[in-house]
PDB file of N, CA and C in Angstrom:
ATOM      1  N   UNK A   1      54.831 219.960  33.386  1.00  0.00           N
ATOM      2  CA  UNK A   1      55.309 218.882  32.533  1.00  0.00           C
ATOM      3  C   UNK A   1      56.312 218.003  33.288  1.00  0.00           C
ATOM      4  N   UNK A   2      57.180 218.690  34.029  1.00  0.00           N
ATOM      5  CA  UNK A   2      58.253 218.217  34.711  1.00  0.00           C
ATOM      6  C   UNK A   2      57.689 217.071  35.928  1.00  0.00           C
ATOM      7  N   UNK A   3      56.624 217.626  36.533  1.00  0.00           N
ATOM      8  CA  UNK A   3      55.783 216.925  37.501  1.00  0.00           C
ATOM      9  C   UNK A   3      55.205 215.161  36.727  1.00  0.00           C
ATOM     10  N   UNK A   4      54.482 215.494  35.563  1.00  0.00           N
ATOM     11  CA  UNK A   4      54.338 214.247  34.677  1.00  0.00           C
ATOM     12  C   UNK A   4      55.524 213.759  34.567  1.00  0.00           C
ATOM     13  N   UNK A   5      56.379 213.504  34.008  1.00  0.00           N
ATOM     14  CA  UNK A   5      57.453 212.999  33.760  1.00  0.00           C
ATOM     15  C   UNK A   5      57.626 211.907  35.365  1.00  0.00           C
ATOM     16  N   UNK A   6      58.025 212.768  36.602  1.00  0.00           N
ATOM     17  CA  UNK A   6      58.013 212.097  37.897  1.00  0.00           C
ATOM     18  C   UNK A   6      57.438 211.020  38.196  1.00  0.00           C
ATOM     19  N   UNK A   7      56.066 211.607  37.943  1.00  0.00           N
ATOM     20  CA  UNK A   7      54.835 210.504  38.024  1.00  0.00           C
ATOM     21  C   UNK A   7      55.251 209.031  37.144  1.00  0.00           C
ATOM     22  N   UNK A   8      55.165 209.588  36.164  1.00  0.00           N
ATOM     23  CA  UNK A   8      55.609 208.513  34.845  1.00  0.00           C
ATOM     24  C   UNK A   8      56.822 207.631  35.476  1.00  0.00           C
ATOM     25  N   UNK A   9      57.659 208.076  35.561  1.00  0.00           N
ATOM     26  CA  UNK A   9      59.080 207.254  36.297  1.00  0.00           C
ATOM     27  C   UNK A   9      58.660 206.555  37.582  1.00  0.00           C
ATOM     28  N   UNK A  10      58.318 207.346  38.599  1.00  0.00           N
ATOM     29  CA  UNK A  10      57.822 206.205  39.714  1.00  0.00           C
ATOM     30  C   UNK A  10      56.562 205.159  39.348  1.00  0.00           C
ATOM     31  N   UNK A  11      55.768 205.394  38.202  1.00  0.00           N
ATOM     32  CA  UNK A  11      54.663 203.971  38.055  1.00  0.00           C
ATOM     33  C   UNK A  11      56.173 203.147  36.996  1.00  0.00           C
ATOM     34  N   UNK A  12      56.977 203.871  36.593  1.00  0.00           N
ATOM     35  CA  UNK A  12      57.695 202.742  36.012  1.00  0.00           C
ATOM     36  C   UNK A  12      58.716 201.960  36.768  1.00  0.00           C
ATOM     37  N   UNK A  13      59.228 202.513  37.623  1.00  0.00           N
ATOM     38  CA  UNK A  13      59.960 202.212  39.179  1.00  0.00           C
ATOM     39  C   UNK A  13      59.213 200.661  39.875  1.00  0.00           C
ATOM     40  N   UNK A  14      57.840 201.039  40.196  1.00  0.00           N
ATOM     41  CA  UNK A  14      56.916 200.290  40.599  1.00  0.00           C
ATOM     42  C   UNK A  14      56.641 199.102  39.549  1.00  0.00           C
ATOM     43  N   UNK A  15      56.459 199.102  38.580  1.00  0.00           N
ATOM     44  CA  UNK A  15      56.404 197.786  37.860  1.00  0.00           C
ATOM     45  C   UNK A  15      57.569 197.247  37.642  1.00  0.00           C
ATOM     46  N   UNK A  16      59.186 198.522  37.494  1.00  0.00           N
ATOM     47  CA  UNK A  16      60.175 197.370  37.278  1.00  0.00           C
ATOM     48  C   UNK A  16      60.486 196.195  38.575  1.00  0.00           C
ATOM     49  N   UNK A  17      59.554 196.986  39.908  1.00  0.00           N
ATOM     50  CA  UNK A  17      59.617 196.013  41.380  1.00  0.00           C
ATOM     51  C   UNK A  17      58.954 194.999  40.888  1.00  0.00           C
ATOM     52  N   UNK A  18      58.142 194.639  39.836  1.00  0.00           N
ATOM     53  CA  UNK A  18      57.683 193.349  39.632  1.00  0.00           C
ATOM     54  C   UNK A  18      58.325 192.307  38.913  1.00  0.00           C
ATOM     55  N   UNK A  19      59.767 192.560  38.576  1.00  0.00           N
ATOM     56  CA  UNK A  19      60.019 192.036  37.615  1.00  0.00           C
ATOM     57  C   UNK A  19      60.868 191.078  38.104  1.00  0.00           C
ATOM     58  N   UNK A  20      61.225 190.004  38.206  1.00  0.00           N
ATOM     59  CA  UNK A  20      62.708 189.165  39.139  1.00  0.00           C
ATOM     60  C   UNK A  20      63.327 188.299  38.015  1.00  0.00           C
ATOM     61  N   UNK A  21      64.666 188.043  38.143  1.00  0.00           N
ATOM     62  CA  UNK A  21      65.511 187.536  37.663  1.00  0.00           C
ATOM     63  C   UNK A  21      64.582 186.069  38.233  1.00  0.00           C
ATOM     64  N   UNK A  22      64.517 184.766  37.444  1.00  0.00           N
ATOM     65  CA  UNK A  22      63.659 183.481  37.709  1.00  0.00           C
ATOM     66  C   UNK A  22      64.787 182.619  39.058  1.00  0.00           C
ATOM     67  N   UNK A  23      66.058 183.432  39.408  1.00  0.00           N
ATOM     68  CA  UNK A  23      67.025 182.375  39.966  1.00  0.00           C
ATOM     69  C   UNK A  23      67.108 183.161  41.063  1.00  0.00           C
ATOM     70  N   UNK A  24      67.284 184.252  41.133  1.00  0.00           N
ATOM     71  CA  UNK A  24      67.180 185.234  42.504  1.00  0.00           C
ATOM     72  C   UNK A  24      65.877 185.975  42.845  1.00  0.00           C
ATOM     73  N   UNK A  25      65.303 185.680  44.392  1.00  0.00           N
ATOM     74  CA  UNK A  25      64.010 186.455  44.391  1.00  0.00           C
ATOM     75  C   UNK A  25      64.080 187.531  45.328  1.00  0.00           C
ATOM     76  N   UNK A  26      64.857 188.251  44.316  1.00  0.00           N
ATOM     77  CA  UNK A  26      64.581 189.682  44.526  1.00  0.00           C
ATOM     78  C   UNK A  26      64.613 190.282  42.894  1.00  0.00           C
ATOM     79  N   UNK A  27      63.693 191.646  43.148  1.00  0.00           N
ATOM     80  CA  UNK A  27      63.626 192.218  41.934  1.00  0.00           C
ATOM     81  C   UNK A  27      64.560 192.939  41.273  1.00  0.00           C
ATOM     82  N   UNK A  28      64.522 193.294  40.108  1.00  0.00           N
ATOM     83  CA  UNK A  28      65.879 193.906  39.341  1.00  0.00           C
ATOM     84  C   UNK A  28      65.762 195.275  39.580  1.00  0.00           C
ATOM     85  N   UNK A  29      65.178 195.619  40.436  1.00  0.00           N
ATOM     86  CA  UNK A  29      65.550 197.261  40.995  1.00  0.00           C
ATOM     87  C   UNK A  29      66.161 197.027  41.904  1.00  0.00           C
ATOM     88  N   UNK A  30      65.516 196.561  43.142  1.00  0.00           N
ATOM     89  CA  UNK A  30      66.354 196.240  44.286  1.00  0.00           C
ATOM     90  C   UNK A  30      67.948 195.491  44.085  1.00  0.00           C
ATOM     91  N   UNK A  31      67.997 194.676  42.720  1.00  0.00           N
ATOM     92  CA  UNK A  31      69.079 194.279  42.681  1.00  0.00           C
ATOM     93  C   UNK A  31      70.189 195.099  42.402  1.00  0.00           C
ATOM     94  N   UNK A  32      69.512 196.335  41.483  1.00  0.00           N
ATOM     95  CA  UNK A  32      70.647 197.283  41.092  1.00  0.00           C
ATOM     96  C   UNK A  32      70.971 197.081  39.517  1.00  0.00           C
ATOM     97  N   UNK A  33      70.147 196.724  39.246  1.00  0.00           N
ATOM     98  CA  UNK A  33      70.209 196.135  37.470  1.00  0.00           C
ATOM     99  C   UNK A  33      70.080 197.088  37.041  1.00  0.00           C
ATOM    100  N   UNK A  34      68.901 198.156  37.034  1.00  0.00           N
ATOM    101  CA  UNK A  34      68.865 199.235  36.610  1.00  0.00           C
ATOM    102  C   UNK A  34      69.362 200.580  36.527  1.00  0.00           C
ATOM    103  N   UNK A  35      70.042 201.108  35.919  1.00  0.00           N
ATOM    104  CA  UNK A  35      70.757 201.775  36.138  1.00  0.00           C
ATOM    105  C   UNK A  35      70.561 203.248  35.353  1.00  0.00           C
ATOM    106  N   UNK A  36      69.626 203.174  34.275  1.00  0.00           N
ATOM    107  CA  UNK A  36      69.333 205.108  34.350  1.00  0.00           C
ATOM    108  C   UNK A  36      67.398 204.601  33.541  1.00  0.00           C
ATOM    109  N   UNK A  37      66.667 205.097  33.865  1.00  0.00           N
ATOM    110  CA  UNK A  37      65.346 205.674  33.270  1.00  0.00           C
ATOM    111  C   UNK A  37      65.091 207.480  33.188  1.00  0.00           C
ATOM    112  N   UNK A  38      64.949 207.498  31.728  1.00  0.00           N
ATOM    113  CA  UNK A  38      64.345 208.705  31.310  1.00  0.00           C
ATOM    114  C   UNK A  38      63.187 208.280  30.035  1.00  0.00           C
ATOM    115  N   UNK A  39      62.789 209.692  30.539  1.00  0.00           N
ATOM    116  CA  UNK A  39      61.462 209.606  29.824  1.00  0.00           C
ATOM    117  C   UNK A  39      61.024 210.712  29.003  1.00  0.00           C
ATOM    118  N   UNK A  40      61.044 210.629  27.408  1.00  0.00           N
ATOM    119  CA  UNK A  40      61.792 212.208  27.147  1.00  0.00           C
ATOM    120  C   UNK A  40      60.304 212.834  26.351  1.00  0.00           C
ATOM    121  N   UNK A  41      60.120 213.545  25.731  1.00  0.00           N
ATOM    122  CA  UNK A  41      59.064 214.893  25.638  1.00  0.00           C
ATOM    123  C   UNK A  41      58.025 213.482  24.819  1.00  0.00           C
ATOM    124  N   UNK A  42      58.280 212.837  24.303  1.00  0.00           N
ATOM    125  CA  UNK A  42      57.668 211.988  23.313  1.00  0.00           C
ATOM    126  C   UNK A  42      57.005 210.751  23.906  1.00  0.00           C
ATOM    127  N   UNK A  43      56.991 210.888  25.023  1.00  0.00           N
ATOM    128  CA  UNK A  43      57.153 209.682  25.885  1.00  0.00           C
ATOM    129  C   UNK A  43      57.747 208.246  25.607  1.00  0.00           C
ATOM    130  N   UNK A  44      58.468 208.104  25.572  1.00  0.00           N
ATOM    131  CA  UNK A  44      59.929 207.464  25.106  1.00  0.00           C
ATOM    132  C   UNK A  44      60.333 206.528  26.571  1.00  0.00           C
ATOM    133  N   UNK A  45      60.145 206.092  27.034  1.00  0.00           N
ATOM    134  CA  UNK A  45      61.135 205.210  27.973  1.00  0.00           C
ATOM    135  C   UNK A  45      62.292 204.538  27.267  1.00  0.00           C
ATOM    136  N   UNK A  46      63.308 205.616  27.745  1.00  0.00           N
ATOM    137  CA  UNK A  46      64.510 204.785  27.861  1.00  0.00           C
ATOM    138  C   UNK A  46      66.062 204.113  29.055  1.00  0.00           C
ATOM    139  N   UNK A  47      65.864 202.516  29.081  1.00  0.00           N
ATOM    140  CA  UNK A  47      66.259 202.203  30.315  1.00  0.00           C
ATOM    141  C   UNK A  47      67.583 201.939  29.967  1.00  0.00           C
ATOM    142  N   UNK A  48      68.770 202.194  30.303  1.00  0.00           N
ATOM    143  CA  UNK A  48      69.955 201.414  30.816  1.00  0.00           C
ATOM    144  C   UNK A  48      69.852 200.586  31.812  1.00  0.00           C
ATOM    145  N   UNK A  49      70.140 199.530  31.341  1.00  0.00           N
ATOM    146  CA  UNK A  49      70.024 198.239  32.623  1.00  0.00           C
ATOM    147  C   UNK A  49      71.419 196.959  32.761  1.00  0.00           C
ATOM    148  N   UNK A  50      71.553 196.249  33.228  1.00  0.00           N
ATOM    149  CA  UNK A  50      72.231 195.379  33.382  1.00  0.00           C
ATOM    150  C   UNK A  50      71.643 193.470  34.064  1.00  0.00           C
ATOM    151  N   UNK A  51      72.772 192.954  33.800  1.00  0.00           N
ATOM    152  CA  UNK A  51      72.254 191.619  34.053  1.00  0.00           C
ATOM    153  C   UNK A  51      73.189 191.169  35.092  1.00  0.00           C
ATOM    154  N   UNK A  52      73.109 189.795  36.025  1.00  0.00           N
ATOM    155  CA  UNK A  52      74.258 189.577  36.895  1.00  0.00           C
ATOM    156  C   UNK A  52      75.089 189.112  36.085  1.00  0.00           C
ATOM    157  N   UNK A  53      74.902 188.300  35.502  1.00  0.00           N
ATOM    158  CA  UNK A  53      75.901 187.873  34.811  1.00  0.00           C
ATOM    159  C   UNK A  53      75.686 188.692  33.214  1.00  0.00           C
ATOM    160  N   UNK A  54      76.777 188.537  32.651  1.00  0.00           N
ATOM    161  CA  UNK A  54      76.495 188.991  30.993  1.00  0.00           C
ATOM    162  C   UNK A  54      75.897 187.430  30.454  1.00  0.00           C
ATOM    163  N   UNK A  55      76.415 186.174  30.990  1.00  0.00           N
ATOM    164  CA  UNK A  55      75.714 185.573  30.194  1.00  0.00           C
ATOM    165  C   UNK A  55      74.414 184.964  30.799  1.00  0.00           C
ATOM    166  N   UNK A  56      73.463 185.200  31.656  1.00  0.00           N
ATOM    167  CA  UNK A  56      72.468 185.309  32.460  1.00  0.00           C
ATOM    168  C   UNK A  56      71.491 184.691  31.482  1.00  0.00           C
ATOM    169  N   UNK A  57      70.774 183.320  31.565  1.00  0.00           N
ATOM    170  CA  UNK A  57      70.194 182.661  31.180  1.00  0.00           C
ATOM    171  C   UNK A  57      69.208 182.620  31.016  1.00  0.00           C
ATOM    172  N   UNK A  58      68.620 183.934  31.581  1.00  0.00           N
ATOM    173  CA  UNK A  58      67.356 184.503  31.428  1.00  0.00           C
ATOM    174  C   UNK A  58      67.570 186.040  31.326  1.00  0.00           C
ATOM    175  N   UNK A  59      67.601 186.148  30.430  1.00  0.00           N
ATOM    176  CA  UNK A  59      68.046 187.691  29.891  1.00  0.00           C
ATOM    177  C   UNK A  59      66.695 187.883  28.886  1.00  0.00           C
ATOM    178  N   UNK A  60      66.318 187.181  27.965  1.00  0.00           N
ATOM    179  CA  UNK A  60      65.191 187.196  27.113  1.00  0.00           C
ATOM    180  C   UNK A  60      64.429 187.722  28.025  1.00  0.00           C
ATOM    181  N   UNK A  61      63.882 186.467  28.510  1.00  0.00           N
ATOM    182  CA  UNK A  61      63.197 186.525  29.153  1.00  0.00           C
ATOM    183  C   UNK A  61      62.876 188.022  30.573  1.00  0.00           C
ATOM    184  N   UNK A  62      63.932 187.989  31.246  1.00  0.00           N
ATOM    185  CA  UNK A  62      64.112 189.705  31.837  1.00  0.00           C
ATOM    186  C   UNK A  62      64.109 190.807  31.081  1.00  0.00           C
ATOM    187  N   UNK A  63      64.478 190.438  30.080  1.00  0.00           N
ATOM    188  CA  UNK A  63      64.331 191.903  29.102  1.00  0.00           C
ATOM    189  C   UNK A  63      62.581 192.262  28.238  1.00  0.00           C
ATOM    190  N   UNK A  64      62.153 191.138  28.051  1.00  0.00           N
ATOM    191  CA  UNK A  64      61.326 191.097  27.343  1.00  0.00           C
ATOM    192  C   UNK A  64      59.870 191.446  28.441  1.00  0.00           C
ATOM    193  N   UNK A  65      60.251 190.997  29.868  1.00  0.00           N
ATOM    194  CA  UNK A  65      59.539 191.500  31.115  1.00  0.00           C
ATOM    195  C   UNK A  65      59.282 192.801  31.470  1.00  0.00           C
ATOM    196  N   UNK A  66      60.462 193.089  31.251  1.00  0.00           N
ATOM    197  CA  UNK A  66      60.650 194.542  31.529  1.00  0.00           C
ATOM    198  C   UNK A  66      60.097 195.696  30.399  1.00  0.00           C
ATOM    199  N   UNK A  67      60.101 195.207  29.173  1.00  0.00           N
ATOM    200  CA  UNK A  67      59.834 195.962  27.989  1.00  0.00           C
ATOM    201  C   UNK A  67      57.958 195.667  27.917  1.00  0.00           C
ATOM    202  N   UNK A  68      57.690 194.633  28.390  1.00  0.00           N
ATOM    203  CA  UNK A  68      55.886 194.743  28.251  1.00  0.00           C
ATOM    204  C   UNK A  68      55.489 194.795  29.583  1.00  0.00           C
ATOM    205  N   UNK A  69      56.031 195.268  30.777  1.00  0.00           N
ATOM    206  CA  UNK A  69      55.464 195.988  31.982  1.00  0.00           C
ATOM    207  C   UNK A  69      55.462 197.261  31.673  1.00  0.00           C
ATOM    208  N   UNK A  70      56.552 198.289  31.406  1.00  0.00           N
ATOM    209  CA  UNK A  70      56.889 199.138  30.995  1.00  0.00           C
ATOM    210  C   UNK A  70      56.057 199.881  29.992  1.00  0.00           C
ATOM    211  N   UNK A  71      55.793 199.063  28.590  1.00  0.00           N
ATOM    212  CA  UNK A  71      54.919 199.342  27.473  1.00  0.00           C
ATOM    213  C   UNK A  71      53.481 199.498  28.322  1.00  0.00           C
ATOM    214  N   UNK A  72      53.320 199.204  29.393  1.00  0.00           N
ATOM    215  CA  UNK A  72      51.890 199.248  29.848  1.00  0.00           C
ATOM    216  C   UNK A  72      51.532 200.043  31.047  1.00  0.00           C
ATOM    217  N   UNK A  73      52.451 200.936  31.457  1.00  0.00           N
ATOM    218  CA  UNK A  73      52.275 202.002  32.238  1.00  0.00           C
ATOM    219  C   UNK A  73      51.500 203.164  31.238  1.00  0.00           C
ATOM    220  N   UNK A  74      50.467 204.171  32.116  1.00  0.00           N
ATOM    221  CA  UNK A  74      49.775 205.118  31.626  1.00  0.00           C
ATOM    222  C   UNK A  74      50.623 206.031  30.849  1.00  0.00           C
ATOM    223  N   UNK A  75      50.690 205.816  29.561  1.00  0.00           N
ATOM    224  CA  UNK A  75      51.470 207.259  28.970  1.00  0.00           C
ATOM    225  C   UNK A  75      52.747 207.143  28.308  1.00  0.00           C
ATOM    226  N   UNK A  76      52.784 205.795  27.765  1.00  0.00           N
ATOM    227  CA  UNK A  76      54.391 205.187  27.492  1.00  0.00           C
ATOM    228  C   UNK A  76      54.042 205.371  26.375  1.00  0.00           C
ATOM    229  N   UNK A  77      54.926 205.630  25.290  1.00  0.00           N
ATOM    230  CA  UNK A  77      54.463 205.354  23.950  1.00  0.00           C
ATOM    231  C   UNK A  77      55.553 204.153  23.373  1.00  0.00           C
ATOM    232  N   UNK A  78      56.690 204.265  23.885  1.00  0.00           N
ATOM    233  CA  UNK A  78      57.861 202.858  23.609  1.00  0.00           C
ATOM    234  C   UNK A  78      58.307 203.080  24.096  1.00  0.00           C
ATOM    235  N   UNK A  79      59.372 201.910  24.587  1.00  0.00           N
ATOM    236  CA  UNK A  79      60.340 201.475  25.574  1.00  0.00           C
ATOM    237  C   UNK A  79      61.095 201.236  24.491  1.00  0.00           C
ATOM    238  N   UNK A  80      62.812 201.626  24.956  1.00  0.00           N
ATOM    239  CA  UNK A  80      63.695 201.284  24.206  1.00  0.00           C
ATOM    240  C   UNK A  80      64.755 200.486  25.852  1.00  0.00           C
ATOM    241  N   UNK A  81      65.262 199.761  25.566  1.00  0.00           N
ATOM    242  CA  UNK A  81      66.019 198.894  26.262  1.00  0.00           C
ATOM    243  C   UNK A  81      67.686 199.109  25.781  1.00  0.00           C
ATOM    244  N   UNK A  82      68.368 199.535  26.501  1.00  0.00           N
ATOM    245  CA  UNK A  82      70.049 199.699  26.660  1.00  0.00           C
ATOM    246  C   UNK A  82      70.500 198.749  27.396  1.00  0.00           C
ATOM    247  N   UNK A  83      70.645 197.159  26.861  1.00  0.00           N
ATOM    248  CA  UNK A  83      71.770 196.245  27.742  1.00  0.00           C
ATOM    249  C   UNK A  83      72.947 196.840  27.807  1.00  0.00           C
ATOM    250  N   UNK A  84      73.536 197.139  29.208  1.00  0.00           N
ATOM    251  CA  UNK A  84      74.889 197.710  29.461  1.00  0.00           C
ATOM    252  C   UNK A  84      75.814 195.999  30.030  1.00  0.00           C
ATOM    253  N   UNK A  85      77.075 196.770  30.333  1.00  0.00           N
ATOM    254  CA  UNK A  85      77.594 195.391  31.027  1.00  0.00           C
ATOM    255  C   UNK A  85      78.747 196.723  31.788  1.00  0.00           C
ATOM    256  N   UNK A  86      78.837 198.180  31.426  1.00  0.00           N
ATOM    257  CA  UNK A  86      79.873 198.977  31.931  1.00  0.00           C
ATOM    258  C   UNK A  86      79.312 199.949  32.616  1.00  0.00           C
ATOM    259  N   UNK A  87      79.287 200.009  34.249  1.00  0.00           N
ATOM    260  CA  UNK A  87      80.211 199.321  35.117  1.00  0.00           C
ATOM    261  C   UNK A  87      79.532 198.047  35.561  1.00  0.00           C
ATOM    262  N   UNK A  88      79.922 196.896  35.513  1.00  0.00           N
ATOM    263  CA  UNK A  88      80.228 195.307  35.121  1.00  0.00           C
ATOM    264  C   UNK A  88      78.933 195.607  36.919  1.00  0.00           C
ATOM    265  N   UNK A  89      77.625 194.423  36.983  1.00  0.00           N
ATOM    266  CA  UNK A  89      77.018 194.534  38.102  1.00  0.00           C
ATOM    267  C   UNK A  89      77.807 194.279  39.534  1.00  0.00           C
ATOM    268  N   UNK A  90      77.592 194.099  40.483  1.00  0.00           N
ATOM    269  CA  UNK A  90      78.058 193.702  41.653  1.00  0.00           C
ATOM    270  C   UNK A  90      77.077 193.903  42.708  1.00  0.00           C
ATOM    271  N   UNK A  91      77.879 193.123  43.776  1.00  0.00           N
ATOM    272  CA  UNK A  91      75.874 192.745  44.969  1.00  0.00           C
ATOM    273  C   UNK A  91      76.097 194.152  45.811  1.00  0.00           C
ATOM    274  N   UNK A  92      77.106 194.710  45.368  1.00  0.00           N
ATOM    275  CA  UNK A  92      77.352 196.518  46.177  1.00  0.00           C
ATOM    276  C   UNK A  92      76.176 197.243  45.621  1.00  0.00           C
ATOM    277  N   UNK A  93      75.536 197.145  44.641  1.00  0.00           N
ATOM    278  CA  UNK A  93      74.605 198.174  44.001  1.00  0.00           C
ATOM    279  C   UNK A  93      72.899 197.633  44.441  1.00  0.00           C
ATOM    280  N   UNK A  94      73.004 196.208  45.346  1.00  0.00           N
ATOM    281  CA  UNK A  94      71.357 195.956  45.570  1.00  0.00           C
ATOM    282  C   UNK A  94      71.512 197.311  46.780  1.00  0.00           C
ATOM    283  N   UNK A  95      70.313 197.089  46.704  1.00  0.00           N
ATOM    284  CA  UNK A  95      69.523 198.208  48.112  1.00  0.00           C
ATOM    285  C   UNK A  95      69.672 197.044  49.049  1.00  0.00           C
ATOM    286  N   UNK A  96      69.613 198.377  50.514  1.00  0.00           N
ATOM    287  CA  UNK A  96      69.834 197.496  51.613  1.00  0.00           C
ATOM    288  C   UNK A  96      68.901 196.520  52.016  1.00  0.00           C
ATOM    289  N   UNK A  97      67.667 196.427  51.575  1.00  0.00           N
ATOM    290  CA  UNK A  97      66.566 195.517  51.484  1.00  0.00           C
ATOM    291  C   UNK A  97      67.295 194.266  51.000  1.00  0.00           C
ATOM    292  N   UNK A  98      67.372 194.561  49.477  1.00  0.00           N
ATOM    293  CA  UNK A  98      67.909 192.958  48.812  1.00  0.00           C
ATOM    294  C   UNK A  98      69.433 192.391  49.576  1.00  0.00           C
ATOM    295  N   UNK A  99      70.258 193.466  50.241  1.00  0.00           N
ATOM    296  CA  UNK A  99      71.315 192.671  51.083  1.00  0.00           C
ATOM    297  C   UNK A  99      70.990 191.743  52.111  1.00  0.00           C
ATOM    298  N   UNK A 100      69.914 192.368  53.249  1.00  0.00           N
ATOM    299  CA  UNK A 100      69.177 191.819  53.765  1.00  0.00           C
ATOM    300  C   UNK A 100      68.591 190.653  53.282  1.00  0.00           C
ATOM    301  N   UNK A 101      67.923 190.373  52.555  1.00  0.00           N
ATOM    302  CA  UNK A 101      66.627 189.570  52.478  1.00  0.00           C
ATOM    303  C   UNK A 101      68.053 188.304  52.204  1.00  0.00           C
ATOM    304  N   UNK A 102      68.934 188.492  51.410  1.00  0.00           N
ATOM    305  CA  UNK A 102      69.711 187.465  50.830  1.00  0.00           C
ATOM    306  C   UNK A 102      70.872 187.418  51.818  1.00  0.00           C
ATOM    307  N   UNK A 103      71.031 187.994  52.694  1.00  0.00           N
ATOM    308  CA  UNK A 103      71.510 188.040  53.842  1.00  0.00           C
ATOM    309  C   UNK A 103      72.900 187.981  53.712  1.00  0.00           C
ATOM    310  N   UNK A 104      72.981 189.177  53.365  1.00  0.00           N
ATOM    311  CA  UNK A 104      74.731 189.827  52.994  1.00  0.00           C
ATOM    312  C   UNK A 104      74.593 190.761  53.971  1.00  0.00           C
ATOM    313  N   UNK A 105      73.749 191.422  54.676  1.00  0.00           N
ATOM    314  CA  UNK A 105      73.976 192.121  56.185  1.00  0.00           C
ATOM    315  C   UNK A 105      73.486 191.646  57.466  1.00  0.00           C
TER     316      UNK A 105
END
């Protein structure tokens, strides 16, 4: 069971790589937006995530991305979405990829 679950999280890993903020092109994993996925006996996705800004002008729109990529991985039954803002984002949490590409290293 534990093995499913894995599986389940990395195809959801992989579609949240599809997802980009419309003003920065990099994705909201690499950015560090995301910040906990579980996936519980019911199949339940539930994400804690974050935005760069709290008032991020495309937040609908990113959230609503994320909730019908998600809804469409093998085995989801709902996505529940946790906008956080605590601990507040920062460009310390992209992966060293997105420092790179935006060329902060």
């Amino acid at each position: 069971m534990e093995n499913e679950f894995l599986q389940t999280e990395e195809k959801i890993v992989t579609v949240l790589k599809t997802v980009y903020d419309p003003e920065i092109p990099i994705n909201i994993y690499d950015l560090g937006l995301i910040y906990k996925i579980e996936v519980d006996d019911r199949q339940v996705v539930h994400i804690d995530m974050t935005l760069t800004a709290p008032a991020c002008p495309a937040a609908d729109f990113i959230l609503e991305d994320v909730r019908m990529k998600v809804e469409a991985v093998e085995g989801v039954k709902e996505v529940d979405i946790n906008l956080v803002f605590d601990p507040a984002w920062d460009k310390e949490m992209m992966s060293e990829e997105a420092k790179m590409e935006l060329g902060f290293l």
